[in-house]
Protein backbone atom coordinates (compact mmCIF):
# COMPACT_ATOMS: atom_id res chain seq x y z
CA UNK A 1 -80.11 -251.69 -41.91
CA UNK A 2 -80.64 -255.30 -42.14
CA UNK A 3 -84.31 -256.65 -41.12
CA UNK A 4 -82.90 -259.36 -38.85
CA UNK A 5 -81.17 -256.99 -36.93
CA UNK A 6 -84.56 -254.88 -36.19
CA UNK A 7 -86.22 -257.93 -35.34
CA UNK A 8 -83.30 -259.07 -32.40
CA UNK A 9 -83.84 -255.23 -31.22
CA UNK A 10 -87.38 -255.40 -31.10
CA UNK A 11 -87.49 -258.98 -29.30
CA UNK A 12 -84.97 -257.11 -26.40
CA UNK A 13 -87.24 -254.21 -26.55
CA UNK A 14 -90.57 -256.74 -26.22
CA UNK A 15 -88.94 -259.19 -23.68
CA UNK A 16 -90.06 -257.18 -20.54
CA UNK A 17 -93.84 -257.68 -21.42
CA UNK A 18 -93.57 -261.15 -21.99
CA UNK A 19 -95.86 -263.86 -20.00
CA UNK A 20 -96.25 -267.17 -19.61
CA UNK A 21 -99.09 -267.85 -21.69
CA UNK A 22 -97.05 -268.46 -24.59
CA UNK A 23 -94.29 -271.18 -25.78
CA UNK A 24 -93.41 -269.33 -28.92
CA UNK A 25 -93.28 -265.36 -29.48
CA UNK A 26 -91.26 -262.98 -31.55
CA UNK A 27 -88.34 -264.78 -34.07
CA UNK A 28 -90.46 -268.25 -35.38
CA UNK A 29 -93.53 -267.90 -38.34
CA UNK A 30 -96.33 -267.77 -35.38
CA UNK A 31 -96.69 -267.07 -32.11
CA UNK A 32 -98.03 -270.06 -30.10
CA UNK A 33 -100.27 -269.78 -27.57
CA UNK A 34 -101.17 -272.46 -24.66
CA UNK A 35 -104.31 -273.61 -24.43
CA UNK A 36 -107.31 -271.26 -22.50
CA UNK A 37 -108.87 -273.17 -19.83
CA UNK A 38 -111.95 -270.91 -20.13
CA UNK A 39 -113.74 -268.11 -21.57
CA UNK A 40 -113.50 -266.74 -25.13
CA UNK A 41 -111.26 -265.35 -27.62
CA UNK A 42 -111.75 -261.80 -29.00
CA UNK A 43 -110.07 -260.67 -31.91
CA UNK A 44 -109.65 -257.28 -33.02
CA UNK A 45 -107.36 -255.20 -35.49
CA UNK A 46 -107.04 -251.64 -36.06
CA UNK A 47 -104.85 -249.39 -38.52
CA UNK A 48 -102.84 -246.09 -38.40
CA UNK A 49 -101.90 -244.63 -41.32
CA UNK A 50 -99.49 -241.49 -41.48
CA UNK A 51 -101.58 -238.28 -42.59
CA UNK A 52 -104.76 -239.81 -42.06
CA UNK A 53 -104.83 -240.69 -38.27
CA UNK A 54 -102.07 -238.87 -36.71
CA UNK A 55 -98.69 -236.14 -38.68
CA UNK A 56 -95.20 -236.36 -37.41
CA UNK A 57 -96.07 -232.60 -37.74
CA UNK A 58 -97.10 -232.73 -34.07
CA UNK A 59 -96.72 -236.11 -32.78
CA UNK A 60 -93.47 -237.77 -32.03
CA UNK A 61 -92.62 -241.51 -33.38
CA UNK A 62 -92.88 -242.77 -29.76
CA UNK A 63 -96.36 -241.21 -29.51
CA UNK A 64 -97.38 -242.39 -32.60
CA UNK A 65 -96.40 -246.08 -31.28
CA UNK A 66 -98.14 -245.60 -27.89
CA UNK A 67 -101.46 -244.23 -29.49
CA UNK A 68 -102.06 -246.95 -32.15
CA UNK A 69 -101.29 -249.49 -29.34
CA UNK A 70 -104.62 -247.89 -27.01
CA UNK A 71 -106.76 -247.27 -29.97
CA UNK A 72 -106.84 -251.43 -30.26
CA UNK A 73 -106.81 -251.71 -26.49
CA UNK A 74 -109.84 -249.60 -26.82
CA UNK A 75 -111.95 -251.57 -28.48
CA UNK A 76 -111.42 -254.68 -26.06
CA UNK A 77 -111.97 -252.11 -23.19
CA UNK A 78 -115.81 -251.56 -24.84
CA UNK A 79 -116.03 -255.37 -24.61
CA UNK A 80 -115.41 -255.66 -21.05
CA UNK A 81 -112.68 -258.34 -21.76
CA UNK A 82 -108.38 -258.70 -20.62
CA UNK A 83 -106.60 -257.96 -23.44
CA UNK A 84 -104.28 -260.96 -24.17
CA UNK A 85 -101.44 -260.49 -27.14
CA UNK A 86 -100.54 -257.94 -29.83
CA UNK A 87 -99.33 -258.97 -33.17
CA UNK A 88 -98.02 -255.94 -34.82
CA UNK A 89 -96.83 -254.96 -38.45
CA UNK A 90 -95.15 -251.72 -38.96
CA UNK A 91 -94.53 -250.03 -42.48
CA UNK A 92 -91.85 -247.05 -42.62
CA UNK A 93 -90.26 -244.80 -45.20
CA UNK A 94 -87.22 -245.92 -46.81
CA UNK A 95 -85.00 -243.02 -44.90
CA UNK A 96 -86.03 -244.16 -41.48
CA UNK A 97 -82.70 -245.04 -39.24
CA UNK A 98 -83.44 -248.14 -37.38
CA UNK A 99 -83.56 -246.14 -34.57
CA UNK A 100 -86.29 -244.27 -36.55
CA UNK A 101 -88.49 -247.86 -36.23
CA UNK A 102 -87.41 -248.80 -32.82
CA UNK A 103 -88.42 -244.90 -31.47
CA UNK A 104 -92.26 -245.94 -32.84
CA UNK A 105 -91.65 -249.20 -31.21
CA UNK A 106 -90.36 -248.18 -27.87
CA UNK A 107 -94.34 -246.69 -27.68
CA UNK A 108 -96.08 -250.03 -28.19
CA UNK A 109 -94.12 -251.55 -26.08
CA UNK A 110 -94.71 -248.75 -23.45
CA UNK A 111 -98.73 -249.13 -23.77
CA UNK A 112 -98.09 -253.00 -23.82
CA UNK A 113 -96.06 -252.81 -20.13
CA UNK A 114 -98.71 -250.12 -19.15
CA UNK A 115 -101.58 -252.69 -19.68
CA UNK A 116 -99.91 -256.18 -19.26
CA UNK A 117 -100.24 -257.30 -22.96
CA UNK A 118 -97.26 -259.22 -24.49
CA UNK A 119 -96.30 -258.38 -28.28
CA UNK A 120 -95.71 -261.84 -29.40
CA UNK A 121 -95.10 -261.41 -33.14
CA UNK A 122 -95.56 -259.39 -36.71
CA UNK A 123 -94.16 -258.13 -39.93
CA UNK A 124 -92.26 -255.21 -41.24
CA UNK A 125 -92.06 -253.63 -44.58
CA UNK A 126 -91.45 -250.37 -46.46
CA UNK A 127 -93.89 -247.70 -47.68
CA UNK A 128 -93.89 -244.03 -48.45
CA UNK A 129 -95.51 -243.17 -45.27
CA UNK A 130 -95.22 -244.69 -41.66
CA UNK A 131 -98.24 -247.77 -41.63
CA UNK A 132 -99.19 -249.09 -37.80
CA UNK A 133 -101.24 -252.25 -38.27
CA UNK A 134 -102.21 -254.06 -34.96
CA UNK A 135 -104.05 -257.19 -33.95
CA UNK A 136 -105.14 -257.63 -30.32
CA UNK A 137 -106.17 -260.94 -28.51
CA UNK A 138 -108.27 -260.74 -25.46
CA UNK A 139 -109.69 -263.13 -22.95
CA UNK A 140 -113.47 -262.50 -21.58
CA UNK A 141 -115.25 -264.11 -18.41
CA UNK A 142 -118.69 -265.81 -19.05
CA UNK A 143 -120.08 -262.16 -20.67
CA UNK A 144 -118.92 -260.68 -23.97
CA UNK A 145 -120.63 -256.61 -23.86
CA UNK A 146 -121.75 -255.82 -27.11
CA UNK A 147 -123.10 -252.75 -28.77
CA UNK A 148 -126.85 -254.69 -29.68
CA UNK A 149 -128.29 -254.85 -25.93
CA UNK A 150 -129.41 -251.54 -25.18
CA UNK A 151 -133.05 -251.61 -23.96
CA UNK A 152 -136.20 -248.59 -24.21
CA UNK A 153 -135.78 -247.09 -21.03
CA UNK A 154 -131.67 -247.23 -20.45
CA UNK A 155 -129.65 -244.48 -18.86
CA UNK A 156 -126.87 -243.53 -22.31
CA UNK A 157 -123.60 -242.92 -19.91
CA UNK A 158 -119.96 -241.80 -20.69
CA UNK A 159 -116.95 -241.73 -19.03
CA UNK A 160 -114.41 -238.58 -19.20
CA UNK A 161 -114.54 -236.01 -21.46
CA UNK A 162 -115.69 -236.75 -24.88
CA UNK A 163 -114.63 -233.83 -27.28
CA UNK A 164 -111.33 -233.28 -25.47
CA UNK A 165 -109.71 -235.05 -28.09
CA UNK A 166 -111.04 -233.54 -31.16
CA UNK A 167 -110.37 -230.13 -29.08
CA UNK A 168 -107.13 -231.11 -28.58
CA UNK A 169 -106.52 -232.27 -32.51
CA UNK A 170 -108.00 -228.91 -33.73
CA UNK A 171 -105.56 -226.87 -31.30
CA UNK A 172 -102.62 -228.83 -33.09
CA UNK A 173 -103.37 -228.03 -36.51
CA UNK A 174 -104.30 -224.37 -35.96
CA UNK A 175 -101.47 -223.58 -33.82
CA UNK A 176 -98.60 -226.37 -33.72
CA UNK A 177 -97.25 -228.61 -31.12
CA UNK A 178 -95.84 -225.63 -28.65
CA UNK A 179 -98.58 -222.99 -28.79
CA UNK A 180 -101.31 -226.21 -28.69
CA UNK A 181 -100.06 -227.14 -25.13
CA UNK A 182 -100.20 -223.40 -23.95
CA UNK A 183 -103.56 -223.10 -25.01
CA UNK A 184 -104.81 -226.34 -23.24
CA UNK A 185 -102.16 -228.71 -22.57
CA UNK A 186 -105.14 -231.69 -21.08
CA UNK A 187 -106.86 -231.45 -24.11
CA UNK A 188 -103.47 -231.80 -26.33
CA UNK A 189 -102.31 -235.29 -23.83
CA UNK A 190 -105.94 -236.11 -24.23
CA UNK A 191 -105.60 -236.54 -28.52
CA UNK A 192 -101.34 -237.71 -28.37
CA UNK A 193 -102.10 -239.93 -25.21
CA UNK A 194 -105.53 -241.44 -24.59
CA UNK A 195 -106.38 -244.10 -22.10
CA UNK A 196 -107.97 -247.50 -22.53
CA UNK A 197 -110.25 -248.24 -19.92
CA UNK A 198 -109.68 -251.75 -19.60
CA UNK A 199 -110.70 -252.20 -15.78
CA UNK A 200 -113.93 -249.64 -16.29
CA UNK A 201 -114.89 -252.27 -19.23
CA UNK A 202 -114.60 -255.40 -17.23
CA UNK A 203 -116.32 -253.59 -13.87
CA UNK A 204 -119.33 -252.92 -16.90
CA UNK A 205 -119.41 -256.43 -18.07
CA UNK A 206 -119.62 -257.90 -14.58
CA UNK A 207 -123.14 -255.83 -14.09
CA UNK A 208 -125.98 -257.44 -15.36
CA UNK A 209 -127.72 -254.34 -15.13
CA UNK A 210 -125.62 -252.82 -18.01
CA UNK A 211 -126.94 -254.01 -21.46
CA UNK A 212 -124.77 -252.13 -24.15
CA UNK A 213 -121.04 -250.94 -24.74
CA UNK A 214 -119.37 -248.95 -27.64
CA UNK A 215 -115.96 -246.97 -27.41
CA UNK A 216 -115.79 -243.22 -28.14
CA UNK A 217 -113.65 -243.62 -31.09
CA UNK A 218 -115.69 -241.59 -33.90
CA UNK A 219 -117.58 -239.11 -31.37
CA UNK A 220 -120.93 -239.48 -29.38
CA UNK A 221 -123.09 -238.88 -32.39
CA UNK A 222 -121.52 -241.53 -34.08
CA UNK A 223 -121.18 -244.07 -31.31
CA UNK A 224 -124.76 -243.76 -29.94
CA UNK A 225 -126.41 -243.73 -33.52
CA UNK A 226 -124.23 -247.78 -33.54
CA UNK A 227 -125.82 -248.65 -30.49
CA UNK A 228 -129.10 -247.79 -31.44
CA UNK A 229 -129.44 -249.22 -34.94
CA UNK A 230 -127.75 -252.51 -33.54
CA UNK A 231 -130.60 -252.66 -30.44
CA UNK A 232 -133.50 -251.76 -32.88
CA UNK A 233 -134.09 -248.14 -30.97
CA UNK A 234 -133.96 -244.62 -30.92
CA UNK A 235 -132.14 -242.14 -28.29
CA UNK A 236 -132.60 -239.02 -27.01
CA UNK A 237 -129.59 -237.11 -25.73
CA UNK A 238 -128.84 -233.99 -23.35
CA UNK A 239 -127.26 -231.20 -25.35
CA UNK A 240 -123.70 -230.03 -23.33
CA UNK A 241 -123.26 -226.91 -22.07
CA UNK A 242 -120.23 -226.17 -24.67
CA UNK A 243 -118.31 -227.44 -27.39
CA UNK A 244 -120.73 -229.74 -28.72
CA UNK A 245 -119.40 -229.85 -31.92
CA UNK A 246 -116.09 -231.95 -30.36
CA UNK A 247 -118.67 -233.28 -28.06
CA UNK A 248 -120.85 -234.97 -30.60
CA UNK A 249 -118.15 -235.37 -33.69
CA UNK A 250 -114.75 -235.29 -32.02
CA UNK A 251 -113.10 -238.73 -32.50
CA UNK A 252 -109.76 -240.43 -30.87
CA UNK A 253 -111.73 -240.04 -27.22
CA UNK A 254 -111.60 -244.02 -26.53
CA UNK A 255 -114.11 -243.31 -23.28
CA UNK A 256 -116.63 -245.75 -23.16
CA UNK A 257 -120.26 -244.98 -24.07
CA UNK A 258 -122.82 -247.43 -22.90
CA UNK A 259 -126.15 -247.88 -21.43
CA UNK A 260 -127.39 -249.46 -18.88
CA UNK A 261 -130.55 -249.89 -16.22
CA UNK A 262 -132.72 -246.84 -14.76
CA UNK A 263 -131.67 -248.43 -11.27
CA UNK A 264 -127.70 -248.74 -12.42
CA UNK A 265 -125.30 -245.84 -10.87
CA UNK A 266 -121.64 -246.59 -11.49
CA UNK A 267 -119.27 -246.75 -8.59
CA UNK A 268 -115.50 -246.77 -10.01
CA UNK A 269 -112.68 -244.40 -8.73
CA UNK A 270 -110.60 -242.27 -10.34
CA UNK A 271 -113.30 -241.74 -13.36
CA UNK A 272 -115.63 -238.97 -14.43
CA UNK A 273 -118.94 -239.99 -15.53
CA UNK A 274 -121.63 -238.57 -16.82
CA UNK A 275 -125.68 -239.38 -17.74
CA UNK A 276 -126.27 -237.87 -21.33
CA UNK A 277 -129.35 -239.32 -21.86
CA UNK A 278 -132.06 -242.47 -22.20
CA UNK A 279 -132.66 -244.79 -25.21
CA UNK A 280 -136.04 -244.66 -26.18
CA UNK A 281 -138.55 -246.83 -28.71
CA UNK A 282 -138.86 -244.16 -31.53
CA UNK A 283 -136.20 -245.37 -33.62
CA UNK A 284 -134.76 -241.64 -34.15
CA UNK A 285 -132.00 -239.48 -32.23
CA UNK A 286 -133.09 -236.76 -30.91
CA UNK A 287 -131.64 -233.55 -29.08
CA UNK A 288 -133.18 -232.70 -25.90
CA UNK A 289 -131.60 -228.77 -25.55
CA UNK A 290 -134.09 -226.77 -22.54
CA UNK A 291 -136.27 -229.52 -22.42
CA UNK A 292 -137.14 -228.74 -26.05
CA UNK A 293 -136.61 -232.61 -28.44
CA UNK A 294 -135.58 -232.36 -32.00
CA UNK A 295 -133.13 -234.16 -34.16
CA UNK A 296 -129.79 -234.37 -33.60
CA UNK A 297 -127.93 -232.83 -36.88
CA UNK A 298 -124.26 -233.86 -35.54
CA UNK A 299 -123.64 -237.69 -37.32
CA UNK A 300 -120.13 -238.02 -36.04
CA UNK A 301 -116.12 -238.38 -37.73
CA UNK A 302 -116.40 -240.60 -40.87
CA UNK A 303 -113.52 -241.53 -42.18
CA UNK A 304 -114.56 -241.74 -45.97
CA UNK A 305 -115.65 -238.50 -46.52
């Protein structure tokens, strides 16, 4: 299997989700892209490693393309921006077929058509286990959201159904692909194939009343703990009515968390959303569970534990 002969495949594979934004793409040392008339640049990268973020166990190469491709679109979702440009380098076993690589490619690409974002370059290499490394380019209007604006007195919001991941993750180790999807099949697609919610993050940015944005990548604990240590406050959050264990440290949601004006109430089809609490001056999270506050002992997924 000669490199060169992966890379023509991939460039076929690639050439449906190509745009004219750039002279030069896959095959030359960079990608060249024409000039932007306006707005800014965002930049963001984001790594899948084999065993530590998803198992061929229960995940199929294809999958495993697809979900490392909307974990990065993620992120510029939370941002409000239009994501721009992948750059991806893939690492793979030594045994791998070249269909083996193009399977895990075939996935990127898929998330790249699904959300109009050409892959216009990257590396490959060897290594004992499969290694997804993506950059992402993105283009934002005149505001960038960040995760530092929340104000005392915000509405904390989500979207979907954080926890359905981490449900859905738990299900798969305990029980295996098959029995997983009998048990609950949404919360198994919502763990192999999350959505970015690129549109819902550029709707956010384009209301002033919104002040802060974070995606639900490490669970809500996590996430709103960012938001309030960046914005110099505290929060106070609604316990849910179950499962608040996936709820508060389930990770691989990618819904957006963010907060926003007393006076804000978001008006975007074909989303669930929910008010989980208020961001307050005491710069401590708290529980609020029957109207009783204390602190909130979930911290979220860390990844160096």
């Amino acid at each position: 299997m000669l490199e060169s002969e992966i890379i023509d495949d991939i460039k076929i594979l690639c050439q449906g989700v190509f745009d004219g934004n750039f002279d030069v793409t896959i095959g030359d040392d960079c990608a060249v892209r024409k000039r932007i008339k306006s707005g800014n640049l965002l930049l963001s990268a984001d790594i899948s490693i084999e065993d530590v973020h998803f198992s061929r166990k229960y995940m199929s190469l294809y999958e495993i393309g697809y979900k490392s491709a909307v974990s990065n679109l993620s992120d510029i979702a939370a941002m409000g921006a239009t994501p721009d440009f992948f750059v991806v380098s893939l690492a793979f076993p030594a045994d791998f077929s070249k269909r083996d690589v193009l399977q895990i490619y075939e996935g990127i690409v898929a998330a790249a058509a699904e959300y109009q974002t050409p892959i216009v370059g990257g590396d490959l290499s060897k290594s004992d286990k499969i290694i997804v490394s993506i950059t992402i380019g993105a283009i934002s209007g005149k505001r960038v959201l960040r995760r530092n604006g929340a104000k005392v007195g915000d509405n904390v919001w989500v979207c979907g159904f954080p926890g359905m991941s981490g449900l859905g993750f738990s299900l798969l180790q305990e029980h295996g692909r098959k029995e997983a999807e009998k048990i609950c099949g949404e919360a198994v697609l919502a763990h192999i194939r999350p959505k970015a919610r690129i549109e819902l993050g550029k709707y956010l940015s384009n209301n002033e009343l919104v002040h802060s944005c974070i995606d639900i990548s490490d669970g809500v604990a996590k996430e709103i703990r960012t938001i309030a240590k960046e914005s110099g406050a505290g929060a106070q959050i609604l316990s849910p009515k179950d499962n608040a264990g996936f709820f508060f440290n389930g990770g691989e949601d990618y819904e957006l968390l963010w907060t926003a004006d007393k006076s804000f109430e978001p008006i975007f089809d074909g989303i669930d959303f929910s008010k989980i609490g208020e961001i307050i001056s005491e710069k401590e999270i708290f529980l609020l569970e029957n109207g009783v506050k204390k602190p909130l002992e979930f911290f979220g997924f860390e990844h160096y534990k």
